[in-house]
C-alpha atoms as a PDB file:
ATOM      1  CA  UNK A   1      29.042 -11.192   5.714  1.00  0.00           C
ATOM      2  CA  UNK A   2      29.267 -14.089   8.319  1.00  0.00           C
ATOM      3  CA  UNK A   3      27.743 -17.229   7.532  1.00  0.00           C
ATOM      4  CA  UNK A   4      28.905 -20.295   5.549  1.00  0.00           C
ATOM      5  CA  UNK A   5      31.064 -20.253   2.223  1.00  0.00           C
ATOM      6  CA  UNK A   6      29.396 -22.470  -0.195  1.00  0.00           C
ATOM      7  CA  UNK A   7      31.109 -21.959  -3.303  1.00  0.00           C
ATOM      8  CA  UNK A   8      34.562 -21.135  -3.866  1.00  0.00           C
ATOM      9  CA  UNK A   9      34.811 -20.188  -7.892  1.00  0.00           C
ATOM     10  CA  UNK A  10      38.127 -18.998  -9.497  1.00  0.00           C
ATOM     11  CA  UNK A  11      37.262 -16.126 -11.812  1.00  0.00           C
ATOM     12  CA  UNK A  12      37.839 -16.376 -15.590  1.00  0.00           C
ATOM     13  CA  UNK A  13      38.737 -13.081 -16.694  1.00  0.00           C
ATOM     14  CA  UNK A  14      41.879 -12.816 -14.423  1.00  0.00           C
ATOM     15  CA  UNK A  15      42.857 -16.038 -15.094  1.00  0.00           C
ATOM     16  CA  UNK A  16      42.338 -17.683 -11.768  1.00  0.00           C
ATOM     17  CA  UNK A  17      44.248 -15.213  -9.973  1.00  0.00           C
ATOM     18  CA  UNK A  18      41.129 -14.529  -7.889  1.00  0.00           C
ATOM     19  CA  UNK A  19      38.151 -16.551  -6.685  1.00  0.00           C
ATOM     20  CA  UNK A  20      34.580 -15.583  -5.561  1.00  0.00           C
ATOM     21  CA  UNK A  21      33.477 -16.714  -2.495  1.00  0.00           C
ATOM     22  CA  UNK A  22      29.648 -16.972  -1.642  1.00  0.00           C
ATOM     23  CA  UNK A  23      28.500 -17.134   1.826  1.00  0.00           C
ATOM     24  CA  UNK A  24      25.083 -18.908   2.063  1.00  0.00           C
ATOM     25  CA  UNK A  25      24.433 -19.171  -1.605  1.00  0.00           C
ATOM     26  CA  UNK A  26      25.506 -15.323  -2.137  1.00  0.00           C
ATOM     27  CA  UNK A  27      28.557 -13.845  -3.241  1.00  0.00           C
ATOM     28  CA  UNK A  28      30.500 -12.088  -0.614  1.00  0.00           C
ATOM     29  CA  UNK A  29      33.588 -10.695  -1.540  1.00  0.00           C
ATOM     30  CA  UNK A  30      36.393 -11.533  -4.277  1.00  0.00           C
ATOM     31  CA  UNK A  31      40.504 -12.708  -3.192  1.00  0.00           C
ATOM     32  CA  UNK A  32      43.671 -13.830  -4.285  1.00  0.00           C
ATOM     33  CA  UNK A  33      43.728 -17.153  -5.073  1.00  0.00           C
ATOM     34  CA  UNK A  34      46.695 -17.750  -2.305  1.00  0.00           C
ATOM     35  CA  UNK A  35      44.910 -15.878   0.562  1.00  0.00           C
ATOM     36  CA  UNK A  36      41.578 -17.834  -0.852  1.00  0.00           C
ATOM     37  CA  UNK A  37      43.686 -21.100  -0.694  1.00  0.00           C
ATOM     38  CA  UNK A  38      43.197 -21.796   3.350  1.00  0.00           C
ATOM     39  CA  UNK A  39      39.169 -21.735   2.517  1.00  0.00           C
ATOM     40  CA  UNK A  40      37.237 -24.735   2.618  1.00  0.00           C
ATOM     41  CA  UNK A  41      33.306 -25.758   1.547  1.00  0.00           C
ATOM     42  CA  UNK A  42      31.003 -25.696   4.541  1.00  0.00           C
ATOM     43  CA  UNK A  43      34.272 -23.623   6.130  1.00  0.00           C
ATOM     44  CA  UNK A  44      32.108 -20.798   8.821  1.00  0.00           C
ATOM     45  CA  UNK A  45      33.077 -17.668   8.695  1.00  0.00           C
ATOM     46  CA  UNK A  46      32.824 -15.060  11.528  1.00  0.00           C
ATOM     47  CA  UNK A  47      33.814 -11.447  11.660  1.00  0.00           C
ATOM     48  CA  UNK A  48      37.380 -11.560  12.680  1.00  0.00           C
ATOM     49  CA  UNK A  49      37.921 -13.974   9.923  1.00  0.00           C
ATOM     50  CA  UNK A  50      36.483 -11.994   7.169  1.00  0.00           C
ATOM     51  CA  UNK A  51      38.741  -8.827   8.657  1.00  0.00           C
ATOM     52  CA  UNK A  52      41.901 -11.145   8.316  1.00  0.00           C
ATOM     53  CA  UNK A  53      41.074 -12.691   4.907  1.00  0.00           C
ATOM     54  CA  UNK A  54      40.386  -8.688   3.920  1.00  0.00           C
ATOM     55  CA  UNK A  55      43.595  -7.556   5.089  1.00  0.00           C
ATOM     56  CA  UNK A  56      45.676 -10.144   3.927  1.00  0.00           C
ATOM     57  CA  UNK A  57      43.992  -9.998   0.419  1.00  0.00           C
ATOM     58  CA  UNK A  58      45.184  -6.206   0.413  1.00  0.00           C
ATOM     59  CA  UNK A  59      48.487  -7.111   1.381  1.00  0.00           C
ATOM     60  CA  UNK A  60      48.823  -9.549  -1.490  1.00  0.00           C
ATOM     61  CA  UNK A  61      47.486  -6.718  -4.127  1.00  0.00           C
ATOM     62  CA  UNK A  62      49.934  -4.634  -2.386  1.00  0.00           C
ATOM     63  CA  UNK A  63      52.814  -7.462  -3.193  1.00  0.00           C
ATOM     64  CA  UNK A  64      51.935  -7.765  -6.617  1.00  0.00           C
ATOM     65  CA  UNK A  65      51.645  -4.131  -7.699  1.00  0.00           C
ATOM     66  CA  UNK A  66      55.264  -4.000  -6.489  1.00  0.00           C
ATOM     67  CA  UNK A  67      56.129  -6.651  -8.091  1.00  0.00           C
ATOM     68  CA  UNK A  68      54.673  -5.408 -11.648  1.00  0.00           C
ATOM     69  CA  UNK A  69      56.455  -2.166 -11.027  1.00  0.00           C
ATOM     70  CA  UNK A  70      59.907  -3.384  -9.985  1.00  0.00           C
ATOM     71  CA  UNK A  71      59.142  -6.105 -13.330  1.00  0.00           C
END
């Protein structure tokens, strides 16, 4: 979804482990809260970004799966 992010909301059930982002009002896709940490307000986003922001959010669920299993 490109456009602009106008709200950046942590979600409640996981704790604030993941935010929402909404793109023009509408909500566009869930992340981690550290790949969601280089987003701004007003911040455009394009189609290469979104691809990056996907990926690295993957990565990061990747990280922490490990993490739980090696825990």
């Amino acid at each position: 979804m490109v456009g602009t992010i106008t709200a950046l909301k942590p979600q409640r059930r996981r704790g604030g482990e993941r935010v929402n982002v909404f793109v023009d009002e509408r909500f566009a896709l869930s992340l981690d809260a550290n790949v969601a940490a280089s987003l701004q307000v007003d911040q455009v986003l394009d189609e290469a970004t979104l691809a990056h922001l996907t990926a690295a959010d993957e990565h990061q669920r990747a990280v922490n799966a490990a993490c739980l299993l090696l825990s």
